[in-house]
C-alpha atoms as a PDB file:
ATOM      1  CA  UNK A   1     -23.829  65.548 -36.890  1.00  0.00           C
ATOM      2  CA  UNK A   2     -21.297  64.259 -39.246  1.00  0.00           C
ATOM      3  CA  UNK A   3     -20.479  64.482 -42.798  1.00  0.00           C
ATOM      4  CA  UNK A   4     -18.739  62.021 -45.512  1.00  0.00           C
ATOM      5  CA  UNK A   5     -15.610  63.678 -46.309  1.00  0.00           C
ATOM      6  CA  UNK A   6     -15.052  65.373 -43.277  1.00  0.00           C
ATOM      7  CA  UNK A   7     -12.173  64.953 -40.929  1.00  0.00           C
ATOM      8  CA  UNK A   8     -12.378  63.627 -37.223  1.00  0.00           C
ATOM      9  CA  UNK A   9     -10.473  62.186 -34.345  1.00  0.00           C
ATOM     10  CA  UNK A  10     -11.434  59.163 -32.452  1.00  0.00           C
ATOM     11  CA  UNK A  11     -11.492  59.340 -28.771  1.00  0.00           C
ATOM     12  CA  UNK A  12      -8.673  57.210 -26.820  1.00  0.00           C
ATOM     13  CA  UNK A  13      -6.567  57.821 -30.295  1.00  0.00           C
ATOM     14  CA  UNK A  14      -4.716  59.739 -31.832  1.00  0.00           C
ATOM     15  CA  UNK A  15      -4.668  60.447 -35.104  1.00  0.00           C
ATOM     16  CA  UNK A  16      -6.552  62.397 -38.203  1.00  0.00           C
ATOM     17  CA  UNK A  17      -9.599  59.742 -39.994  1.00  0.00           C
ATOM     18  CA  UNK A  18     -11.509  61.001 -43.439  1.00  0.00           C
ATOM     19  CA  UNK A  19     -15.410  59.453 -42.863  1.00  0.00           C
ATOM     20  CA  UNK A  20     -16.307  57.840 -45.930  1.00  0.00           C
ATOM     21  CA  UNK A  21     -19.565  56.139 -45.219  1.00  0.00           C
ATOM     22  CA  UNK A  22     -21.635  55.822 -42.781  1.00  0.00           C
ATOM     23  CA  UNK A  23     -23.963  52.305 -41.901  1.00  0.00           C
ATOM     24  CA  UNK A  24     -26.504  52.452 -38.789  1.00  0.00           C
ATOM     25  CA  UNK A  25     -24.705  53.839 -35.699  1.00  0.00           C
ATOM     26  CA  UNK A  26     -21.613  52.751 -37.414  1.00  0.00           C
ATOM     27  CA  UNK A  27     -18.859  55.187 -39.910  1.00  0.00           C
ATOM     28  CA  UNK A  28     -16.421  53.892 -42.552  1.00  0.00           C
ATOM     29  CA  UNK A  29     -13.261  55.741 -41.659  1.00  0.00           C
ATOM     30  CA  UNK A  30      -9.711  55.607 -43.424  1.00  0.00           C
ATOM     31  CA  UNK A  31      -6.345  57.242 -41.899  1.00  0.00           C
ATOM     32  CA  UNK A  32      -4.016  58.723 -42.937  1.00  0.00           C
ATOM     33  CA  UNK A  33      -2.286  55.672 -43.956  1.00  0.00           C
ATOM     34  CA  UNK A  34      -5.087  54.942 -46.389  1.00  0.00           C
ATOM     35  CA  UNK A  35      -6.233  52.146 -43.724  1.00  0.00           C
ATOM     36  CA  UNK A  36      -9.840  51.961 -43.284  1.00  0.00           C
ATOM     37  CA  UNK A  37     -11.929  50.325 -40.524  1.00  0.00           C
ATOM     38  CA  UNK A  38     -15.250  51.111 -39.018  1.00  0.00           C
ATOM     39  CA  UNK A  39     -16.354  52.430 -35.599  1.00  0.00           C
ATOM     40  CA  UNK A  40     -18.928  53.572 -33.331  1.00  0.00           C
ATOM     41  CA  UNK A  41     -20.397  56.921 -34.005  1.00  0.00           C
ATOM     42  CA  UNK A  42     -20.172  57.695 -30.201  1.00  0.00           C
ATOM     43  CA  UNK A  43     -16.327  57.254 -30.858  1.00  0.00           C
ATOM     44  CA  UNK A  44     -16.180  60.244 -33.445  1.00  0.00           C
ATOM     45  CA  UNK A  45     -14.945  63.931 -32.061  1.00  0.00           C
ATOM     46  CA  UNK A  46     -15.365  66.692 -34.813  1.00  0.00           C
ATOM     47  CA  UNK A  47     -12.283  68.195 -35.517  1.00  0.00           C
ATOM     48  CA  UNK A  48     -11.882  71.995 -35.319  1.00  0.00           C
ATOM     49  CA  UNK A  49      -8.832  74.022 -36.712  1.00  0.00           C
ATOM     50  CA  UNK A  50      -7.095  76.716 -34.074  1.00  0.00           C
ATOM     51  CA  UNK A  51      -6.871  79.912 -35.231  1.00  0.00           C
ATOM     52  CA  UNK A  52      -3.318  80.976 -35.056  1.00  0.00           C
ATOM     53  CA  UNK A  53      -1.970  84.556 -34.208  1.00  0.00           C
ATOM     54  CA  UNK A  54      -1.557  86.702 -37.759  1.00  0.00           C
ATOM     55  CA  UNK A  55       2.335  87.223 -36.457  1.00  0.00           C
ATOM     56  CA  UNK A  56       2.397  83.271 -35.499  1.00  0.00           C
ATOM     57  CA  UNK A  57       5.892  81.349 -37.281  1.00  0.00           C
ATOM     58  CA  UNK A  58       6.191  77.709 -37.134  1.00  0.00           C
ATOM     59  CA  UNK A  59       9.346  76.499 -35.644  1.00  0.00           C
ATOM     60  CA  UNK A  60       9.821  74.614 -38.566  1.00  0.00           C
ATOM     61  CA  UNK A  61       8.242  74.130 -41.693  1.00  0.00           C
ATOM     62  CA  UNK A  62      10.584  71.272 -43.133  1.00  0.00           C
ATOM     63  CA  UNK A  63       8.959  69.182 -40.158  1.00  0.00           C
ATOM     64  CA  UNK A  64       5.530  69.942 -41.012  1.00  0.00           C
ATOM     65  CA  UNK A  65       5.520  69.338 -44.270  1.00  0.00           C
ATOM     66  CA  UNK A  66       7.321  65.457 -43.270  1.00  0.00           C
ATOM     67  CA  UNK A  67       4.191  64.869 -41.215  1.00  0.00           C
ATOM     68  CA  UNK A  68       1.644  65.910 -44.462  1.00  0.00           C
ATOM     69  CA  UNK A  69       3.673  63.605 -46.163  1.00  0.00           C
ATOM     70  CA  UNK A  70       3.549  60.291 -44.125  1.00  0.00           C
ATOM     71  CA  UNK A  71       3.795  57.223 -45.570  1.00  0.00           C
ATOM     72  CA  UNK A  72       3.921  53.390 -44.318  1.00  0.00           C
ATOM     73  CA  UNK A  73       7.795  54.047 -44.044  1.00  0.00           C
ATOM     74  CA  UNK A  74       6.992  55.806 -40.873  1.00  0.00           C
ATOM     75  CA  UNK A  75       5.587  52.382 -39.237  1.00  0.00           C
ATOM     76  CA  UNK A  76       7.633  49.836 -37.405  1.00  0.00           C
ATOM     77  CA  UNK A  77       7.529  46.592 -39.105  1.00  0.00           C
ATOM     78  CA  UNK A  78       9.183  43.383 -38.090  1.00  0.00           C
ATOM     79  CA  UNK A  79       9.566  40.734 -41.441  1.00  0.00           C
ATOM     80  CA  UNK A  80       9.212  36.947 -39.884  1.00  0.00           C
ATOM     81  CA  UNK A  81      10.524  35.122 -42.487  1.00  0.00           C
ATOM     82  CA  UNK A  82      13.417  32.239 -40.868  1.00  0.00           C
ATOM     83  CA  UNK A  83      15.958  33.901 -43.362  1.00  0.00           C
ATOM     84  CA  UNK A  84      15.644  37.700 -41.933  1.00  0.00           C
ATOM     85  CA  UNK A  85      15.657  36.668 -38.147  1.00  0.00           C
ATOM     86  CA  UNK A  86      18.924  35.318 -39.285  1.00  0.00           C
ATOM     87  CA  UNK A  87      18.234  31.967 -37.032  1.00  0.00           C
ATOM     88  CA  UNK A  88      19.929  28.677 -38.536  1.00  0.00           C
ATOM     89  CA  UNK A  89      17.102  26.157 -39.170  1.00  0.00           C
ATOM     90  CA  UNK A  90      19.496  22.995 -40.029  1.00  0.00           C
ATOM     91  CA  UNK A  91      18.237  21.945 -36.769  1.00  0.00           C
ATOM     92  CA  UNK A  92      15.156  23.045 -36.459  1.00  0.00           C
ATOM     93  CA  UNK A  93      11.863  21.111 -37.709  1.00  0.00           C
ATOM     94  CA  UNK A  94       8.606  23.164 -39.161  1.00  0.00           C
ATOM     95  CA  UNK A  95       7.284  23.329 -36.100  1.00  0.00           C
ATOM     96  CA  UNK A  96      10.124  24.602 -34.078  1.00  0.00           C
ATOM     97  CA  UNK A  97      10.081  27.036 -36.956  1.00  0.00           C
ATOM     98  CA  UNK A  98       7.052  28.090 -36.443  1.00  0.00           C
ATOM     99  CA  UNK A  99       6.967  28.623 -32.695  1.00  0.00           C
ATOM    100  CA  UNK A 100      10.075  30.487 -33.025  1.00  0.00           C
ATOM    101  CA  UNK A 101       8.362  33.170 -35.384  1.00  0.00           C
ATOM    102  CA  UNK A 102       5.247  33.089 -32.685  1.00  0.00           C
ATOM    103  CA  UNK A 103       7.698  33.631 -30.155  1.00  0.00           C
ATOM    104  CA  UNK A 104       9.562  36.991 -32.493  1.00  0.00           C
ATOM    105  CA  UNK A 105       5.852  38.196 -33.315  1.00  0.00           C
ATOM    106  CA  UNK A 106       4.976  38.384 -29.685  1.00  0.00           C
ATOM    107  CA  UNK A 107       7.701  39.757 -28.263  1.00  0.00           C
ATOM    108  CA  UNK A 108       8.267  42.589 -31.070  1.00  0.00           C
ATOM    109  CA  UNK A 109       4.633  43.128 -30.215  1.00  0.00           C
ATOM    110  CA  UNK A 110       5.153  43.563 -26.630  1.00  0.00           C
ATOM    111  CA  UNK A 111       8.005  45.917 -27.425  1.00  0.00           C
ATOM    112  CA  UNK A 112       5.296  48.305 -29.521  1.00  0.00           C
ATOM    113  CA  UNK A 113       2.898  48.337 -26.834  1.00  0.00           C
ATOM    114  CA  UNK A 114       6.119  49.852 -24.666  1.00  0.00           C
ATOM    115  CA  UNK A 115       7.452  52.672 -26.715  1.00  0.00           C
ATOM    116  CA  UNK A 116       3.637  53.123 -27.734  1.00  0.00           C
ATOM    117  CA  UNK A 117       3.583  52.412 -31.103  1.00  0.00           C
ATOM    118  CA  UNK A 118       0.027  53.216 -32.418  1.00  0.00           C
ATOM    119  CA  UNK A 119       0.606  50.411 -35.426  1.00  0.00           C
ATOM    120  CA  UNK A 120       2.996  48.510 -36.748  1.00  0.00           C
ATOM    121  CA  UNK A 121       3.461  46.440 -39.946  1.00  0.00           C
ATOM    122  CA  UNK A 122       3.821  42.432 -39.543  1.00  0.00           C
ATOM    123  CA  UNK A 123       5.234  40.051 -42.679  1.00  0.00           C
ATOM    124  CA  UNK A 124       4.266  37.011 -42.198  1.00  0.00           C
ATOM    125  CA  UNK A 125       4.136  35.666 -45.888  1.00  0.00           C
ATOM    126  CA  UNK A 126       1.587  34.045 -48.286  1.00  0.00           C
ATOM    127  CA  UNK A 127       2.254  30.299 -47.647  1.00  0.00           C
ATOM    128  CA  UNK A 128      -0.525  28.540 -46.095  1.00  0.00           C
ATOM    129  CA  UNK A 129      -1.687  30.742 -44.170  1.00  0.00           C
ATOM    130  CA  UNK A 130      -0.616  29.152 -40.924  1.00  0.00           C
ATOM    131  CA  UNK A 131       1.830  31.606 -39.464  1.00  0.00           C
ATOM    132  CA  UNK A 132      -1.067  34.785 -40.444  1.00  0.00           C
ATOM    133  CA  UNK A 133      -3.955  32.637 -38.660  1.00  0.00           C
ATOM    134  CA  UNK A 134      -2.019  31.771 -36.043  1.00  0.00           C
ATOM    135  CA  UNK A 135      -1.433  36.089 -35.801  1.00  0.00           C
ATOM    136  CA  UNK A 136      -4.822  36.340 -36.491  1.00  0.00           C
ATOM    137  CA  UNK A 137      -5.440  33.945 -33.299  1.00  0.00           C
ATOM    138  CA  UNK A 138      -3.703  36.001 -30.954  1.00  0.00           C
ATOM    139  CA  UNK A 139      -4.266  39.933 -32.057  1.00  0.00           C
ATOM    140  CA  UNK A 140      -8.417  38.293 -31.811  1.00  0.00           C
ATOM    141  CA  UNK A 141      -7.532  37.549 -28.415  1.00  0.00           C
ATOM    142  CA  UNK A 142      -6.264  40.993 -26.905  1.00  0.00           C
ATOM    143  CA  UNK A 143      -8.458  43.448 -27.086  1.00  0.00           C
ATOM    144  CA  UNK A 144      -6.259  46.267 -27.438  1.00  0.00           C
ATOM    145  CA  UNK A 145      -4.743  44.955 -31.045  1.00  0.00           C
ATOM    146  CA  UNK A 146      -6.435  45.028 -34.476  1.00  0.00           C
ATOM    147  CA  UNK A 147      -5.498  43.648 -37.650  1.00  0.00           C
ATOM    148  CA  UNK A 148      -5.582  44.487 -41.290  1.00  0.00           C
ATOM    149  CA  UNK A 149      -4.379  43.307 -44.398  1.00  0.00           C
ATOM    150  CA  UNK A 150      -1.557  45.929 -45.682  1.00  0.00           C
ATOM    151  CA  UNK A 151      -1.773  47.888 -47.951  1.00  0.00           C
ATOM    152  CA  UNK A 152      -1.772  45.937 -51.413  1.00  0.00           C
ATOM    153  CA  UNK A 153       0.422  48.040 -53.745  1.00  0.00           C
ATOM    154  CA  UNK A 154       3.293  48.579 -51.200  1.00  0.00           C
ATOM    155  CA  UNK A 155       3.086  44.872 -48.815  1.00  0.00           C
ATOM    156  CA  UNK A 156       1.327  42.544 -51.045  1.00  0.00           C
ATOM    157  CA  UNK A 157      -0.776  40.106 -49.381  1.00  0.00           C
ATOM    158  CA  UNK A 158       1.563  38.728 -47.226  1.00  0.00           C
ATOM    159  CA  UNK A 159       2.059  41.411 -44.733  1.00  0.00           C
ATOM    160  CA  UNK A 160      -0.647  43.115 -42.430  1.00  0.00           C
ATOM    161  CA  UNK A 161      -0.940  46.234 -40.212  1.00  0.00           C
ATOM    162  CA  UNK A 162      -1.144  45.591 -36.816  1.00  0.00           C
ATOM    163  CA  UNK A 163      -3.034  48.689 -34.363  1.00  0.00           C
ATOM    164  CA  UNK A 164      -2.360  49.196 -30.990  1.00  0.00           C
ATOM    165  CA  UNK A 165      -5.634  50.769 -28.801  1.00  0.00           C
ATOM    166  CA  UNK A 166      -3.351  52.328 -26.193  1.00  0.00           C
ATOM    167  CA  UNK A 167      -6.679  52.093 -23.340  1.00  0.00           C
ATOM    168  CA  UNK A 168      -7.144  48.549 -24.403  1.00  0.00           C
ATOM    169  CA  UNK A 169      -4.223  46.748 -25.308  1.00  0.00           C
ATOM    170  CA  UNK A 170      -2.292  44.592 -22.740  1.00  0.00           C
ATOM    171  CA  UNK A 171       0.956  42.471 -23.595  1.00  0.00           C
ATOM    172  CA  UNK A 172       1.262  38.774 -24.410  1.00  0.00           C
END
């Protein structure tokens, strides 16, 4: 029914995926982020192209070409690092630290889910590991979120892409 290579949408989403592999009932796709996950087969809706009218002019052409070229500057990202929430810490302990950055995390989160953000982009820094597991924790815990590492060459490791399942998702 489907082909590696070929282009699909998912249902519930929106969005344009490339399947790469394909394992039991199960695809390898990637978006056009570069992002890839898998998913259920019975989630995969071939794509057809619309035949336009011969005489048919787009509105404007500068605008499509901006959406062939998308990038990961297009996605919302929130950096939690103490010195870029601009929060004086002379006061506060690790701890308070860290529940503060919980506290930014959830609520920027709960602001995407509003204006219907599909993704978003989270830095949460190498470190220890404590403020991503603790992210980890909670986007594990709502169905409607999923979480990847960023891409490498433009995030480094300490940053990861955060998707919103519109149908699923509910706020913290």
């Amino acid at each position: 029914m489907f082909s590696i290579g070929e282009y699909v949408s998912l249902l519930k989403e929106e969005g344009k995926f490339k399947i790469l592999t394909f394992k039991n009932d199960k695809a390898l796709i990637e978006d056009e982020y570069g992002f890839e996950r898998e998913i259920q087969l019975k989630e995969l809706v071939k794509r057809r192209e619309i035949p336009l009218p011969i005489n048919f002019q787009s509105k404007d052409n500068k605008q499509e070409q901006k959406s062939k070229a998308k990038n990961t500057s297009d996605i919302p990202l929130i950096d939690l690092h103490m010195e870029m929430l601009e929060v004086p810490t002379n006061n506060m302990n690790t701890h308070d630290i860290f529940l503060h950055q919980i506290h930014v995390f959830k609520k920027f989160t709960n602001k995407m889910i509003q204006l219907q953000h599909p993704k978003f982009i989270v830095i949460h820094g190498v470190g220890e590991g404590k403020l991503k597991n603790e992210i980890k924790l909670l986007v594990n815990g709502n169905n409607g979120l999923i979480m990847h590492d960023a891409n490498y060459s433009n995030r480094g490791v300490g940053a990861s892409l955060i998707e919103i399942i519109k149908s699923k998702v509910s706020a913290f």
